[in-house]
N, C-alpha and C. Protein backbone atom coordinates (compact mmCIF):
# COMPACT_ATOMS: atom_id res chain seq x y z
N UNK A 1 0.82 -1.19 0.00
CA UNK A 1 0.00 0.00 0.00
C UNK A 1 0.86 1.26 0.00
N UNK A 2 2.24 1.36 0.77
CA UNK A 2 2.86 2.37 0.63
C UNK A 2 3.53 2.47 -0.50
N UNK A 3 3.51 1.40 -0.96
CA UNK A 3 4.38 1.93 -2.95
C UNK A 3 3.52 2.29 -3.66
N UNK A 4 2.30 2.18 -3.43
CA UNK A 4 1.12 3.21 -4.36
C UNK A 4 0.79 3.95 -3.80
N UNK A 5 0.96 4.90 -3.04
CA UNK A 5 0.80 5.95 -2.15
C UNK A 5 1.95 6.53 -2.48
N UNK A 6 3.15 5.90 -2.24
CA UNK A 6 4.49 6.57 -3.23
C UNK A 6 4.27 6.85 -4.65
N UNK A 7 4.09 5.98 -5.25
CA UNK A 7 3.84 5.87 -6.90
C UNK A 7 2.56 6.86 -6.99
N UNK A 8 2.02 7.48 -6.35
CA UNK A 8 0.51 8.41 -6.62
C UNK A 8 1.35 9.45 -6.25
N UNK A 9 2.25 9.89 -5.44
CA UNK A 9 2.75 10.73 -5.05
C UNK A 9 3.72 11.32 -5.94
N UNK A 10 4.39 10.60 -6.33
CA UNK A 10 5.52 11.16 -7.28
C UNK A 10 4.96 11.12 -8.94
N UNK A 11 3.76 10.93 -9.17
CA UNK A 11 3.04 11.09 -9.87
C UNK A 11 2.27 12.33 -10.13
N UNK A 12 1.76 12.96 -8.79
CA UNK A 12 1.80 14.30 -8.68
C UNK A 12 2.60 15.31 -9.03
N UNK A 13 4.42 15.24 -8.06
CA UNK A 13 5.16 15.71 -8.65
C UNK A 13 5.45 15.75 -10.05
N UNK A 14 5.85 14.92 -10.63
CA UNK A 14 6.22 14.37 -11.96
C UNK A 14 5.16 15.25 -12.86
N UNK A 15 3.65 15.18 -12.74
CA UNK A 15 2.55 15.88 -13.56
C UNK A 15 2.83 17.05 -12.96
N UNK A 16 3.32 17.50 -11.87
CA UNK A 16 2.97 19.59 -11.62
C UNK A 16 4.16 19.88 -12.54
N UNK A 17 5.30 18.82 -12.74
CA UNK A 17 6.33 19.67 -13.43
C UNK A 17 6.53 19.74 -14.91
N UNK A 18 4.77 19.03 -15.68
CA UNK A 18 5.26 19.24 -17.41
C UNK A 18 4.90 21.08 -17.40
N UNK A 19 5.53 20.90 -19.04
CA UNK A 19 5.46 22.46 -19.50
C UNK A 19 4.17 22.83 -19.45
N UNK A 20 3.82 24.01 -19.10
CA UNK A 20 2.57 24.75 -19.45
C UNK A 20 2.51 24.63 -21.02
N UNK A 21 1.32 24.42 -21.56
CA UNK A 21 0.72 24.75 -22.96
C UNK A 21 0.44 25.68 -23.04
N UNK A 22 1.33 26.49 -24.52
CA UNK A 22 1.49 28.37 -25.25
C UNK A 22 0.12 28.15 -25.54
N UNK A 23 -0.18 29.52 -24.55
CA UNK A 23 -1.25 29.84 -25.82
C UNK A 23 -1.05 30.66 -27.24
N UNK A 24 -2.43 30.91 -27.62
CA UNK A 24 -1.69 31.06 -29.14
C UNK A 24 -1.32 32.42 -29.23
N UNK A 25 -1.23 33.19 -28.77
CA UNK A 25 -0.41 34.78 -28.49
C UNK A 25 1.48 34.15 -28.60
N UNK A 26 1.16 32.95 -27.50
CA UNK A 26 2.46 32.78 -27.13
C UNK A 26 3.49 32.02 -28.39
N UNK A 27 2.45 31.04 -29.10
CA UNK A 27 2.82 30.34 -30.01
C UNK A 27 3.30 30.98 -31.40
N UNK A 28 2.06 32.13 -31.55
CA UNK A 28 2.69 33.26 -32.72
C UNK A 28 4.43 34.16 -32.34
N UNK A 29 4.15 34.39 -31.42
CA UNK A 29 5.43 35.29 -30.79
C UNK A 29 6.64 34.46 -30.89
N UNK A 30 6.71 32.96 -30.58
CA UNK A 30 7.51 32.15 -31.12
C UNK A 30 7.96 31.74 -31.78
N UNK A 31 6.66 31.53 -32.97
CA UNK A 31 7.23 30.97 -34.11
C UNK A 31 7.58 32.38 -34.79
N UNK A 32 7.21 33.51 -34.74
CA UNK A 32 7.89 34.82 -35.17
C UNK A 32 9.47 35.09 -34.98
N UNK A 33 9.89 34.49 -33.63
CA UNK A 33 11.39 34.74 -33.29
C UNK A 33 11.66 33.95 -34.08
N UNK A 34 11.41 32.57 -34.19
CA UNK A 34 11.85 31.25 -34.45
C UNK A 34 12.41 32.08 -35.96
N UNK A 35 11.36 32.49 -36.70
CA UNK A 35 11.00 32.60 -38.12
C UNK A 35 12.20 33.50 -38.31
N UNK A 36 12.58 35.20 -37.29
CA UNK A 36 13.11 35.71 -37.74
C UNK A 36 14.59 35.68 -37.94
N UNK A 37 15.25 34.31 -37.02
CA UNK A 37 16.15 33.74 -36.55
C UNK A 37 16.96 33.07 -37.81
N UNK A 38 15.36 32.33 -38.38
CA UNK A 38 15.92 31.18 -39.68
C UNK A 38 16.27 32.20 -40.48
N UNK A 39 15.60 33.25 -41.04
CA UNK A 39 15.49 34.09 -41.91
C UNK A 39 17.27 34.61 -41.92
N UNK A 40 17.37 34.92 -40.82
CA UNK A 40 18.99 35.45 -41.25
C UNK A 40 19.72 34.20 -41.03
N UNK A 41 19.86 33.45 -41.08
CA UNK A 41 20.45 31.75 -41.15
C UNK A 41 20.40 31.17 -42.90
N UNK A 42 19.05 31.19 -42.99
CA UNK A 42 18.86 31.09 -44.84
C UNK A 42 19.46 31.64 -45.28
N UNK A 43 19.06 33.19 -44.96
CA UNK A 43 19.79 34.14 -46.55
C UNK A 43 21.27 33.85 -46.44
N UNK A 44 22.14 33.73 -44.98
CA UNK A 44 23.44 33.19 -45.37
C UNK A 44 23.54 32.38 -45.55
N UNK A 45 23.02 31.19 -45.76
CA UNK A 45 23.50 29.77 -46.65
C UNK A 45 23.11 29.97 -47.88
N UNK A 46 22.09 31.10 -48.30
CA UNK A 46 21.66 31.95 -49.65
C UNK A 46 22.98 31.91 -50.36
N UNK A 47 23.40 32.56 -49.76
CA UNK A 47 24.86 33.21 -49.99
C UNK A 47 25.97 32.39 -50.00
N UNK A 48 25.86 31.78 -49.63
CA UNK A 48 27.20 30.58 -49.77
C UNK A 48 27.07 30.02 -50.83
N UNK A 49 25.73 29.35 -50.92
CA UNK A 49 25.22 28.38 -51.98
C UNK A 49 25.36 28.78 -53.60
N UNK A 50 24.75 30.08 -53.40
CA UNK A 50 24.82 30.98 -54.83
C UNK A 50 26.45 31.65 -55.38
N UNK A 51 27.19 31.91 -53.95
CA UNK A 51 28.62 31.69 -54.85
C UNK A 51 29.46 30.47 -55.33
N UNK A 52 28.91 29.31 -54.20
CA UNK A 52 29.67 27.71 -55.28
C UNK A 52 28.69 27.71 -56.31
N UNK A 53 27.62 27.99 -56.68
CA UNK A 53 26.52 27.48 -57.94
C UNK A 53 27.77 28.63 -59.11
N UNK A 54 27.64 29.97 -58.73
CA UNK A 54 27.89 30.33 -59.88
C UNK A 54 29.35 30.62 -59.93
N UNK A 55 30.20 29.98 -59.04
CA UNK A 55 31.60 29.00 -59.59
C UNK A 55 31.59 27.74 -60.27
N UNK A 56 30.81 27.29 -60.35
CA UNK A 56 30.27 26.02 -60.51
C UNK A 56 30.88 24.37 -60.09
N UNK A 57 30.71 25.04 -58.78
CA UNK A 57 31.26 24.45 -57.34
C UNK A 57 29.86 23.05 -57.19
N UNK A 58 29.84 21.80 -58.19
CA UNK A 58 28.29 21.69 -58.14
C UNK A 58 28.34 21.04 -56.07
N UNK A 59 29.78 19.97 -56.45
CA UNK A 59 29.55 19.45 -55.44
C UNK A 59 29.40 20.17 -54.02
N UNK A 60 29.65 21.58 -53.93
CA UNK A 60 30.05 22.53 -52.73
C UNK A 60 28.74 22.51 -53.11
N UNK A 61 28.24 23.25 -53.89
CA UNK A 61 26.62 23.62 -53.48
C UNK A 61 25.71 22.87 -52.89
N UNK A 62 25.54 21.41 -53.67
CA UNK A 62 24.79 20.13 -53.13
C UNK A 62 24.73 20.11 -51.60
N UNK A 63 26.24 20.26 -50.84
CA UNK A 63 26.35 19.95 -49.48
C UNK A 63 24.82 20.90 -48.72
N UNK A 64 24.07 22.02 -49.60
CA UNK A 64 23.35 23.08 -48.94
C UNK A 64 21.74 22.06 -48.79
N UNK A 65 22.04 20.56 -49.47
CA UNK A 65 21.14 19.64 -49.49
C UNK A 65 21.20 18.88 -48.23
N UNK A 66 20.02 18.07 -48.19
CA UNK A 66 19.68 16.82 -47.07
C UNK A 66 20.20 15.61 -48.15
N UNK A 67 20.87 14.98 -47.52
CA UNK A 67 21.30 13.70 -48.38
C UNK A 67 20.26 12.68 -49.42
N UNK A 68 18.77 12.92 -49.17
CA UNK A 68 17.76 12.62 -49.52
C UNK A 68 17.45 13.79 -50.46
N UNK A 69 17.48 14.76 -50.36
CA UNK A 69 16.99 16.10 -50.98
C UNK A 69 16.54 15.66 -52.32
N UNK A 70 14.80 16.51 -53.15
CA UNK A 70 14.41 16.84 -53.99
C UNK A 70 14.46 18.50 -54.73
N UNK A 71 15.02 18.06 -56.00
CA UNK A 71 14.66 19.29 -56.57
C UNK A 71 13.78 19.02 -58.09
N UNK A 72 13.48 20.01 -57.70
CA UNK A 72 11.91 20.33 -58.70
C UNK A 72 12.35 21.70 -59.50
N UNK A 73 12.93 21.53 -60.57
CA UNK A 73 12.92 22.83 -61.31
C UNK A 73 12.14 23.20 -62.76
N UNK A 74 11.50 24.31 -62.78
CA UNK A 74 10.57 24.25 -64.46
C UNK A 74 11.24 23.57 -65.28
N UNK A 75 10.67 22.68 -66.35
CA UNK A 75 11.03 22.19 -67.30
C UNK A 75 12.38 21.17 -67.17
N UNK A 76 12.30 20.60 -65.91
CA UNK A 76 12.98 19.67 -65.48
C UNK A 76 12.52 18.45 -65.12
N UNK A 77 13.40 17.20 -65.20
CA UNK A 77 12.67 15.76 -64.36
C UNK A 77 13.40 16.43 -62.82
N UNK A 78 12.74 16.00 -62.03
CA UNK A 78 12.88 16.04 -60.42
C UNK A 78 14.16 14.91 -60.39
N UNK A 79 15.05 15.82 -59.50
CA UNK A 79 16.42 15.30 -58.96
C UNK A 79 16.13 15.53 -57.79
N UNK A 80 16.51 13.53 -57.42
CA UNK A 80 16.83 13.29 -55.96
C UNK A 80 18.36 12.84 -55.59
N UNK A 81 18.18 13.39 -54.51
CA UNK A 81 19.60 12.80 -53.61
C UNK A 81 20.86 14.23 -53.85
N UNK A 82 21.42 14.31 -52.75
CA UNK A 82 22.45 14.98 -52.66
C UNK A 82 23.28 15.16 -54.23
N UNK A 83 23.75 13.53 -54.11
CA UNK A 83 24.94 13.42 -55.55
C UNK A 83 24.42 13.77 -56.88
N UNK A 84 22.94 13.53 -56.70
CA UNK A 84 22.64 13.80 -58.50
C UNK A 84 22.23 15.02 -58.40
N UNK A 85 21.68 16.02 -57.60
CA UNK A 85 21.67 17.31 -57.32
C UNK A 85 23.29 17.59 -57.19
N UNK A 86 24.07 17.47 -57.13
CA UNK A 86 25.52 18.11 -57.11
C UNK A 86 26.08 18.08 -58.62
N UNK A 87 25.61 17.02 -59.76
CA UNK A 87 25.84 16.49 -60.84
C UNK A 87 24.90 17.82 -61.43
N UNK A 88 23.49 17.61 -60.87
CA UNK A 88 22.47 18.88 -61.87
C UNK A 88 23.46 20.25 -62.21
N UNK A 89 23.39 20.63 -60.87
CA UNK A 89 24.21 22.01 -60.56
C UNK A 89 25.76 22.24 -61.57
N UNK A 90 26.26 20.81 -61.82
CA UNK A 90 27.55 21.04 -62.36
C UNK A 90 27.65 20.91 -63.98
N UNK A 91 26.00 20.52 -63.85
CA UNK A 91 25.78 20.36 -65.47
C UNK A 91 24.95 21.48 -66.12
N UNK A 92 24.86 22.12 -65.57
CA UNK A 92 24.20 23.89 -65.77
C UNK A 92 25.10 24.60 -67.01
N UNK A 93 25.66 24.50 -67.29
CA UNK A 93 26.96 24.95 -68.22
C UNK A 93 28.20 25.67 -67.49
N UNK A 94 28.79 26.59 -68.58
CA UNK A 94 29.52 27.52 -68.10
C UNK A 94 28.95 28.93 -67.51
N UNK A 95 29.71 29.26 -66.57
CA UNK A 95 29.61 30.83 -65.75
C UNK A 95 27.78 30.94 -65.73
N UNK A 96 27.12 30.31 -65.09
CA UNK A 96 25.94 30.43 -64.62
C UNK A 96 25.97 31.64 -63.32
N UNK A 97 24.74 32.46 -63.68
CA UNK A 97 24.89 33.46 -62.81
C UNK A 97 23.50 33.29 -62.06
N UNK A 98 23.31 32.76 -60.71
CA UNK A 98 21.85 32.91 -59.99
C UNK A 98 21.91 33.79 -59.24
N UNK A 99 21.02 34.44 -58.50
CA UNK A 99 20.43 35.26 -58.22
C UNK A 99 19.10 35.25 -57.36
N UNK A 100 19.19 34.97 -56.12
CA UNK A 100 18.28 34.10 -54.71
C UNK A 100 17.66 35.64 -54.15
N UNK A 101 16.50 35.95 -54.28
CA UNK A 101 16.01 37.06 -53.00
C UNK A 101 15.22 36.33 -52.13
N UNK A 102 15.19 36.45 -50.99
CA UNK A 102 14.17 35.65 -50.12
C UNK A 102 13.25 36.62 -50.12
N UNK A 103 11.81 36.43 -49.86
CA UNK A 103 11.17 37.24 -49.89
C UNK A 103 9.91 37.13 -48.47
N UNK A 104 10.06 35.87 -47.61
CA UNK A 104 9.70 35.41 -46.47
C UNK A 104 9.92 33.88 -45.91
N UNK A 105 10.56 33.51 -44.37
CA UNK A 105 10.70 32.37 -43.75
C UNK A 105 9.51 32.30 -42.41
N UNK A 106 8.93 30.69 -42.82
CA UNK A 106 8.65 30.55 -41.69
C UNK A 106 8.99 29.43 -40.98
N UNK A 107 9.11 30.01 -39.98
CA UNK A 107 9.82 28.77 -39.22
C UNK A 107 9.15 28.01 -38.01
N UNK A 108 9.29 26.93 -37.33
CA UNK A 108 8.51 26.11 -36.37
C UNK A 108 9.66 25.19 -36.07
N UNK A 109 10.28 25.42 -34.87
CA UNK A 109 11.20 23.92 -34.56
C UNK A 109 12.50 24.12 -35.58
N UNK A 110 12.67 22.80 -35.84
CA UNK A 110 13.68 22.14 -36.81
C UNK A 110 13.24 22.47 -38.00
N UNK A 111 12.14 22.91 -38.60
CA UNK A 111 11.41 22.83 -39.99
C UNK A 111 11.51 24.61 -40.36
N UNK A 112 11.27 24.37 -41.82
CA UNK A 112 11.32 25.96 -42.31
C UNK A 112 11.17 25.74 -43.48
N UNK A 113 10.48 26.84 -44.24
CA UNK A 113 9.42 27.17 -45.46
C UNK A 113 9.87 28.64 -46.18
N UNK A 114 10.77 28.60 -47.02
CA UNK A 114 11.49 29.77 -47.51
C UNK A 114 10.54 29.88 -49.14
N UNK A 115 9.86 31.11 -49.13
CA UNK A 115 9.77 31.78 -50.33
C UNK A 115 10.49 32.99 -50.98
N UNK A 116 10.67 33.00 -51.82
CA UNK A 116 11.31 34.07 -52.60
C UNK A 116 11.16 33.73 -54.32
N UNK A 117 12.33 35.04 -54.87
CA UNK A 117 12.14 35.02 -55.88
C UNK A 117 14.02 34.37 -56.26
N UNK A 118 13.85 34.05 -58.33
CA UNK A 118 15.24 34.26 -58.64
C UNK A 118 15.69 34.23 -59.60
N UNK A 119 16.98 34.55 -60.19
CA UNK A 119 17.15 35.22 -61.59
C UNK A 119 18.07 34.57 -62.17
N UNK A 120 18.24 33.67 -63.27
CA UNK A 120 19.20 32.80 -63.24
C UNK A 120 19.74 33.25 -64.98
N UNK A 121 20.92 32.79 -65.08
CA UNK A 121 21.60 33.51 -66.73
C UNK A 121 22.29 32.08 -66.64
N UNK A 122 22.33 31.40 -68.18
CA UNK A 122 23.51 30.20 -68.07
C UNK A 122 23.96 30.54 -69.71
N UNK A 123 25.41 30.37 -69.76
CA UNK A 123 26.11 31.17 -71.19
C UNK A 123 25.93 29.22 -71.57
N UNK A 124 24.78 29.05 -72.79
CA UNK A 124 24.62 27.98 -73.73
C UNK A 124 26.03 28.71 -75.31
N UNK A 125 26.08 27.50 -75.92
CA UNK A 125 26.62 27.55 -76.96
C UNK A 125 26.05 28.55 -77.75
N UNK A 126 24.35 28.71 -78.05
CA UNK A 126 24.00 29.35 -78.77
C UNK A 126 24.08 30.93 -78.10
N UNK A 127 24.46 31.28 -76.99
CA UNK A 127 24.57 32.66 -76.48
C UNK A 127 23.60 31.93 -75.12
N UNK A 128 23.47 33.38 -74.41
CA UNK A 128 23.02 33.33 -72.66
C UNK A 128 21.88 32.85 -72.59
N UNK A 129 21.33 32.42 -71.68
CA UNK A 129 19.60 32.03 -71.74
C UNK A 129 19.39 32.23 -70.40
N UNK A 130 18.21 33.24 -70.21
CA UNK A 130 17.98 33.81 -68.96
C UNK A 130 16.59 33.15 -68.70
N UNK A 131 15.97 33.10 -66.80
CA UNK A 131 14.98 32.38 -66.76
C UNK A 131 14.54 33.30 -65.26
N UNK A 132 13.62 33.70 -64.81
CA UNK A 132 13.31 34.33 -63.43
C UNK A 132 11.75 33.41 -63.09
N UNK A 133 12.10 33.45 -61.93
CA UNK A 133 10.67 33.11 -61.37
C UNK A 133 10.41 32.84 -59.98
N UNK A 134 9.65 31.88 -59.23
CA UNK A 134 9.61 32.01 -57.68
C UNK A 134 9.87 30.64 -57.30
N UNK A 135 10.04 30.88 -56.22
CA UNK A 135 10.98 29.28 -55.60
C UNK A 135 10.03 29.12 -54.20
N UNK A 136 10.16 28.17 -53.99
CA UNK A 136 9.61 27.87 -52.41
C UNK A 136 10.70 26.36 -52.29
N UNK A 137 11.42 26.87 -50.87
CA UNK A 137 12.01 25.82 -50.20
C UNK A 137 11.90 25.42 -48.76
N UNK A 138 11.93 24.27 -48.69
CA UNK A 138 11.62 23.17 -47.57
C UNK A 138 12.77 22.95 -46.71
N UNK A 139 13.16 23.60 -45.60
CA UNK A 139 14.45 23.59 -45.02
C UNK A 139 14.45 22.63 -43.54
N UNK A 140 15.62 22.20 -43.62
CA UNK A 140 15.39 21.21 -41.83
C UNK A 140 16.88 21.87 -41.49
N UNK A 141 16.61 21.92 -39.93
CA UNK A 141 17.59 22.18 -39.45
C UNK A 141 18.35 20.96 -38.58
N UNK A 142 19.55 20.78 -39.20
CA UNK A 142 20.43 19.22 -38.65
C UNK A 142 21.53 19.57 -38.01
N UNK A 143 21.95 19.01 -36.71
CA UNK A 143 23.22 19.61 -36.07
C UNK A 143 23.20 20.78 -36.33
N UNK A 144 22.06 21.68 -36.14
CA UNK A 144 22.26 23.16 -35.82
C UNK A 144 22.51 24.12 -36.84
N UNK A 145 22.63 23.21 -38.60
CA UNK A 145 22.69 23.63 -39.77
C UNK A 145 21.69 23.97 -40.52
N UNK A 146 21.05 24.97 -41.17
CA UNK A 146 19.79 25.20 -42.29
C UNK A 146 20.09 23.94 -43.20
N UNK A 147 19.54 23.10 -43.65
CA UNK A 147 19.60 22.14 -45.06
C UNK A 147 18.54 22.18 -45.84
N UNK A 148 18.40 21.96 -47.08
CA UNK A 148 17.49 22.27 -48.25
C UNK A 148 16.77 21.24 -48.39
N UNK A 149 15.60 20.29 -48.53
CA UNK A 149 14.99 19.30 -47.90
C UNK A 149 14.17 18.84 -49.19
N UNK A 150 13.75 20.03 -49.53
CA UNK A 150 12.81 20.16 -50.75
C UNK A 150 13.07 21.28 -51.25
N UNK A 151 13.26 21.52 -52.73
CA UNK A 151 13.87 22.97 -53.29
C UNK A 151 12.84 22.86 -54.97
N UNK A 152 11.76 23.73 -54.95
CA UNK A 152 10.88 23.96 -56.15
C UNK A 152 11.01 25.21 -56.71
N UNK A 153 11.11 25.55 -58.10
CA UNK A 153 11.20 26.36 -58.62
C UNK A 153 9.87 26.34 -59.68
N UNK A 154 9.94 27.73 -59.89
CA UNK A 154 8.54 27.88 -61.05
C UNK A 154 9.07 28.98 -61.67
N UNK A 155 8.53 29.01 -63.12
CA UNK A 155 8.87 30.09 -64.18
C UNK A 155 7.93 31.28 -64.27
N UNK A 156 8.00 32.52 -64.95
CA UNK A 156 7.44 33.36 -64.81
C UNK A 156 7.03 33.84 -66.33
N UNK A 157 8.11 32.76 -66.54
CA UNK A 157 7.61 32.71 -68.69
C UNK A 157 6.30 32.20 -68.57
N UNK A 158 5.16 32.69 -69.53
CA UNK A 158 4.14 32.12 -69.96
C UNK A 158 4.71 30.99 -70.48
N UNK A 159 4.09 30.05 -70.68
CA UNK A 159 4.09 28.42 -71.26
C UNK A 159 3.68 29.52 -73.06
N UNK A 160 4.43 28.35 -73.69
CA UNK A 160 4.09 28.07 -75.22
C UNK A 160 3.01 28.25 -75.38
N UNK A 161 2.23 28.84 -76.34
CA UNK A 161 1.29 28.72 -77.21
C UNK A 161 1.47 27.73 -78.31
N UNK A 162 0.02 26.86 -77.92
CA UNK A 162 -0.03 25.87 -78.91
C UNK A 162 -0.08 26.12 -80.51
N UNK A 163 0.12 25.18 -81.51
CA UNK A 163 0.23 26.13 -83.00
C UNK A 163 -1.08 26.38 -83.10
N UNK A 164 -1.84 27.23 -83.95
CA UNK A 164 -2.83 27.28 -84.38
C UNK A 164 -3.69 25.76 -85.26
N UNK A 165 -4.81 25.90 -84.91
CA UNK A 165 -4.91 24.27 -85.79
C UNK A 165 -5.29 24.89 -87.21
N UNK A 166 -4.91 23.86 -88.14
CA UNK A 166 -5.22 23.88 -89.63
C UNK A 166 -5.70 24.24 -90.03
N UNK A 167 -6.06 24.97 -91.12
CA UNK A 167 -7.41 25.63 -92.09
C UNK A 167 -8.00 24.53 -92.10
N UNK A 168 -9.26 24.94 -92.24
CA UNK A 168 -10.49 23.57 -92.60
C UNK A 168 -10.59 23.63 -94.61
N UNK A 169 -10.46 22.37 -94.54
CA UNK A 169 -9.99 22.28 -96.15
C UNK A 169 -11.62 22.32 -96.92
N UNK A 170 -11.19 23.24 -97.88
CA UNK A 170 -12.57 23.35 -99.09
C UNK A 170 -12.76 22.40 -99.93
């Protein structure tokens, strides 16, 4: 009888000492620090990333990946994994120039949701070919590092117009 009288007792203790539950004043105010925290954490791995890309550093850039990492770029098949994302990046051509603005992070925990915009130039054989549009990336934070988790890009080119169809024959 006295070990469940113990065991009820330190059961008490044990329950007075979980965390209070944020309310949601408290939870916004948090994930706001949280958010404004990642925000200057991103834009400098922004910055790292975008000077190995446009050295064409592929494998330095990749490392800004989760070893699993997806990328999704317009008019691309989706590259997974670190190595074939380090291969994409190095197969971009010569003197590729990108161009990353963030334009908002939000953050929660380990997780983070980066939108922005970006401006990319790659010198093809036939002369430069330029492309802008908006990105949304999926960031985790590992050993205390921003990593790229999921990385989507979208174009700002209208899509092709289909040909016109045929005259109707007389």
């Amino acid at each position: 009888m006295k070990r469940i009288a113990w065991l009820l007792a330190l059961g008490v203790v044990v329950g007075g000492c979980a965390p209070k539950a944020e309310t949601p004043e408290e939870e916004t105010a948090r994930i706001q620090r949280e958010s404004n925290v990642a925000k200057t954490a991103i834009e400098e791995a922004n910055k790292a990333f975008t000077t190995h890309f446009n050295l064409g550093h592929g494998d330095i850039a990749a490392q800004s990946y989760t070893p699993d990492a997806v990328l999704a770029l317009v008019n691309s098949p989706v590259v997974s994994g670190r190595e074939n994302i380090a291969k994409a990046i190095s197969g971009m051509g010569e003197k590729p120039q990108l161009v990353l603005t963030t334009a908002a992070v939000t953050a929660n925990g380990p997780l983070a949701v980066e939108r922005g915009t970006y401006a990319i130039t790659l010198t093809m054989p036939s002369g430069p070919a330029t492309e802008s549009g908006t990105y949304l990336v999926h960031w985790h934070r590992v050993d205390g590092k921003w990593l790229i988790a999921e990385d989507i890009g979208t174009s700002e080119k209208p899509m092709p117009m289909p040909p016109p169809p045929p005259a109707p024959k007389k």
